[in-house]
C-alpha atoms as a PDB file:
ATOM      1  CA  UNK A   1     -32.849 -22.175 -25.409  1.00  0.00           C
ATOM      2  CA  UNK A   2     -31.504 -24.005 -28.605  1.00  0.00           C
ATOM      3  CA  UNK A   3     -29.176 -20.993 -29.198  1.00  0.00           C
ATOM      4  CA  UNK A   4     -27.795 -20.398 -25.660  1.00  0.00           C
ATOM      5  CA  UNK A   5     -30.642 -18.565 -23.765  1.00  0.00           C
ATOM      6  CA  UNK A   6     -31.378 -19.831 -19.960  1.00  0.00           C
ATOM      7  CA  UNK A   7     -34.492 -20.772 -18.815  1.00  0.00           C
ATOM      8  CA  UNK A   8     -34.290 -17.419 -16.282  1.00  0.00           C
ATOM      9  CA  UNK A   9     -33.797 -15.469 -19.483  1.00  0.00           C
ATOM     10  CA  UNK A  10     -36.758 -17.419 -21.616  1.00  0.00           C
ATOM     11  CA  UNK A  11     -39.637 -17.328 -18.616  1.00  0.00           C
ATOM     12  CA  UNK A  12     -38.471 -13.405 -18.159  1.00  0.00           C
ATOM     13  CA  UNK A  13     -39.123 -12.622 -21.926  1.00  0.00           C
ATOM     14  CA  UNK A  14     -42.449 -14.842 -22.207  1.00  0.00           C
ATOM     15  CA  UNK A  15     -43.479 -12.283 -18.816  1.00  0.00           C
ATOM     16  CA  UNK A  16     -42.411  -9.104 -20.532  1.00  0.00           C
ATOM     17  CA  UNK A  17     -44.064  -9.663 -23.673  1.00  0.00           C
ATOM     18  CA  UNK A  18     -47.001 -10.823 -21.589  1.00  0.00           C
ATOM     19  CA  UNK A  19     -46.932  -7.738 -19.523  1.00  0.00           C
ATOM     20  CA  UNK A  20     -46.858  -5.474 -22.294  1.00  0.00           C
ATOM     21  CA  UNK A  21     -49.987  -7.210 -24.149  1.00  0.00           C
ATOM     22  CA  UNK A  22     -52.062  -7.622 -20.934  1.00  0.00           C
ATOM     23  CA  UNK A  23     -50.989  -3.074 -20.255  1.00  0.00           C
ATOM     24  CA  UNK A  24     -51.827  -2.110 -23.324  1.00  0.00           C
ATOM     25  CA  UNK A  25     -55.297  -4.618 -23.388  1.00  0.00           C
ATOM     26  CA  UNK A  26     -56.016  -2.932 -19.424  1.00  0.00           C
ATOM     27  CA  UNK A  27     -55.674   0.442 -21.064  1.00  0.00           C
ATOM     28  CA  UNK A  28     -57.490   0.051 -23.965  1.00  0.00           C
ATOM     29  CA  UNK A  29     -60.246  -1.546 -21.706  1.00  0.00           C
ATOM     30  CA  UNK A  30     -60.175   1.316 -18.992  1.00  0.00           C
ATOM     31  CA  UNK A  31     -60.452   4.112 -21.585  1.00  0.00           C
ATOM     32  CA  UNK A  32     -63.620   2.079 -23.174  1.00  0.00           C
ATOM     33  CA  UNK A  33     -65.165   1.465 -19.833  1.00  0.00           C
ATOM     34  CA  UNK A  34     -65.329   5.243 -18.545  1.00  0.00           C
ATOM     35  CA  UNK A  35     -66.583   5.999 -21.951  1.00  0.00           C
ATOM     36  CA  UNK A  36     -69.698   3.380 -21.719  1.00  0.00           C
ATOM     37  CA  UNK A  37     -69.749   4.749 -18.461  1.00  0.00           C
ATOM     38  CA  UNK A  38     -70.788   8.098 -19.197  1.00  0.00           C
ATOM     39  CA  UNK A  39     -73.314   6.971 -21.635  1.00  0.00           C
ATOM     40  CA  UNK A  40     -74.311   3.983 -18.870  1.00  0.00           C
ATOM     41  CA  UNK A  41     -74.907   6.918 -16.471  1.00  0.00           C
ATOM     42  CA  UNK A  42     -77.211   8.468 -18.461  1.00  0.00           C
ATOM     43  CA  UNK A  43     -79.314   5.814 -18.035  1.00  0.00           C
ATOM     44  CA  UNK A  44     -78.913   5.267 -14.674  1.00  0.00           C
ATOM     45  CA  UNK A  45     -80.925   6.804 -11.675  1.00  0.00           C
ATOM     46  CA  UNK A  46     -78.474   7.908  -8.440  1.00  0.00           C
ATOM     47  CA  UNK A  47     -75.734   5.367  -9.377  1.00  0.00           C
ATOM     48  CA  UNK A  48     -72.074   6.714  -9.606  1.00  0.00           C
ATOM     49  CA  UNK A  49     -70.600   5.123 -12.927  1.00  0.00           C
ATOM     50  CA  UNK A  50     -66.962   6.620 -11.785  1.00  0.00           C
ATOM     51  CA  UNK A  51     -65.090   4.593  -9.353  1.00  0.00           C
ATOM     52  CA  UNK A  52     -61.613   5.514  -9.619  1.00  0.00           C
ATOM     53  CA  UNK A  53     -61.174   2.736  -6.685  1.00  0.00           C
ATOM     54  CA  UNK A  54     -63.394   0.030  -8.577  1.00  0.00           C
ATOM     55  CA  UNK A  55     -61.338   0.586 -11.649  1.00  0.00           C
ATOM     56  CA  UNK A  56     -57.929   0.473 -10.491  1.00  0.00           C
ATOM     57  CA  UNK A  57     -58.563  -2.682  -8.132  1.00  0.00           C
ATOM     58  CA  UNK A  58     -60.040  -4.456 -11.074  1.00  0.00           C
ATOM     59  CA  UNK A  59     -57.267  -3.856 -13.330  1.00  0.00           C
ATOM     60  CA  UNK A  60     -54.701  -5.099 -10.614  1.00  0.00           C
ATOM     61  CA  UNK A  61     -56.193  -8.029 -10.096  1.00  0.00           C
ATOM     62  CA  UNK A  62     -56.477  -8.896 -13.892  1.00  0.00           C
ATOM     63  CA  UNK A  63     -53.365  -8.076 -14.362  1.00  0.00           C
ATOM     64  CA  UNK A  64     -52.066 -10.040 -11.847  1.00  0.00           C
ATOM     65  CA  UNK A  65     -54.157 -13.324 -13.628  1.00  0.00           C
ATOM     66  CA  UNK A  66     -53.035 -12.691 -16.632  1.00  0.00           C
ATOM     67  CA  UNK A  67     -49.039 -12.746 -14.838  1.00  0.00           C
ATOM     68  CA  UNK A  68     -49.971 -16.104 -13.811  1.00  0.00           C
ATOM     69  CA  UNK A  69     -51.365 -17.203 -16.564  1.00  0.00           C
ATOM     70  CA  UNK A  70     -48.445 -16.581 -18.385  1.00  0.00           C
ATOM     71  CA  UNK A  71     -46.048 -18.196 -15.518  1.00  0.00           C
ATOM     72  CA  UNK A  72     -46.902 -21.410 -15.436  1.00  0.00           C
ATOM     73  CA  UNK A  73     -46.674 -22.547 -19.270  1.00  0.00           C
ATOM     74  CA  UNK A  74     -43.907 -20.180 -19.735  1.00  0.00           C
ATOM     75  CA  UNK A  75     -41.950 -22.189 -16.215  1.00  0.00           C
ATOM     76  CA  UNK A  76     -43.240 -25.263 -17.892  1.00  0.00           C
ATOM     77  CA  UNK A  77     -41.885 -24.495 -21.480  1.00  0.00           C
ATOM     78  CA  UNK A  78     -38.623 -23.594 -20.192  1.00  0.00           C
ATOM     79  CA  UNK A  79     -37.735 -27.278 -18.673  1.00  0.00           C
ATOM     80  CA  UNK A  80     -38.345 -28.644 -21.744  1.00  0.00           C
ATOM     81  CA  UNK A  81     -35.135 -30.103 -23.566  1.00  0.00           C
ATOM     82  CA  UNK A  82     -34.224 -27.965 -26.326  1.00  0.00           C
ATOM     83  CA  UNK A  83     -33.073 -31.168 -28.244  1.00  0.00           C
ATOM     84  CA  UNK A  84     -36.776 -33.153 -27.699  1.00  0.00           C
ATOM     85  CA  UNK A  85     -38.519 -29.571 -28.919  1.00  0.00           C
ATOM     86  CA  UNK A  86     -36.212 -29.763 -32.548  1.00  0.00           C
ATOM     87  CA  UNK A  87     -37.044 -33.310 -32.821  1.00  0.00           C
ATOM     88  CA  UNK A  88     -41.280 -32.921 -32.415  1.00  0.00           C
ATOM     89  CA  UNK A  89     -40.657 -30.228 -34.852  1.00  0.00           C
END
């Protein structure tokens, strides 16, 4: 914001950056958990370890945490006077 950026333009970059750690983290995780899965259902008697539904609805909604997470300091960070942040530093 020192240099000319908005506050639209600063909580929109701390989102996308956000969005892009918390995709890659889901996707990471979701290739991980099908392959425990297979070994999990080895061990398990009768118990489907595949739940395409399961796995999708759980990465929405962590997804969507991690968005809001990332909202609120990002809002809050962005009111801050650019001037006060130089000085504290």
């Amino acid at each position: 914001m020192a240099l000319g950026a908005n506050r639209r333009d600063v909580v929109a970059l701390i989102l996308r950056e956000s969005a892009w750690l918390a995709t890659l983290g889901l996707c990471l995780g979701l290739v991980l958990a099908l392959a425990l899965g297979k070994l999990a259902g080895s061990f398990l008697y009768q118990v489907a370890t595949m739940d395409p539904l399961t796995f999708s609805a759980i990465a929405l909604v962590l997804l969507a945490m991690t968005l809001v997470a990332c909202f609120l300091p990002a809002r809050r960070a962005a009111t801050v006077d650019p001037m006060e942040a130089l000085r504290c530093e």
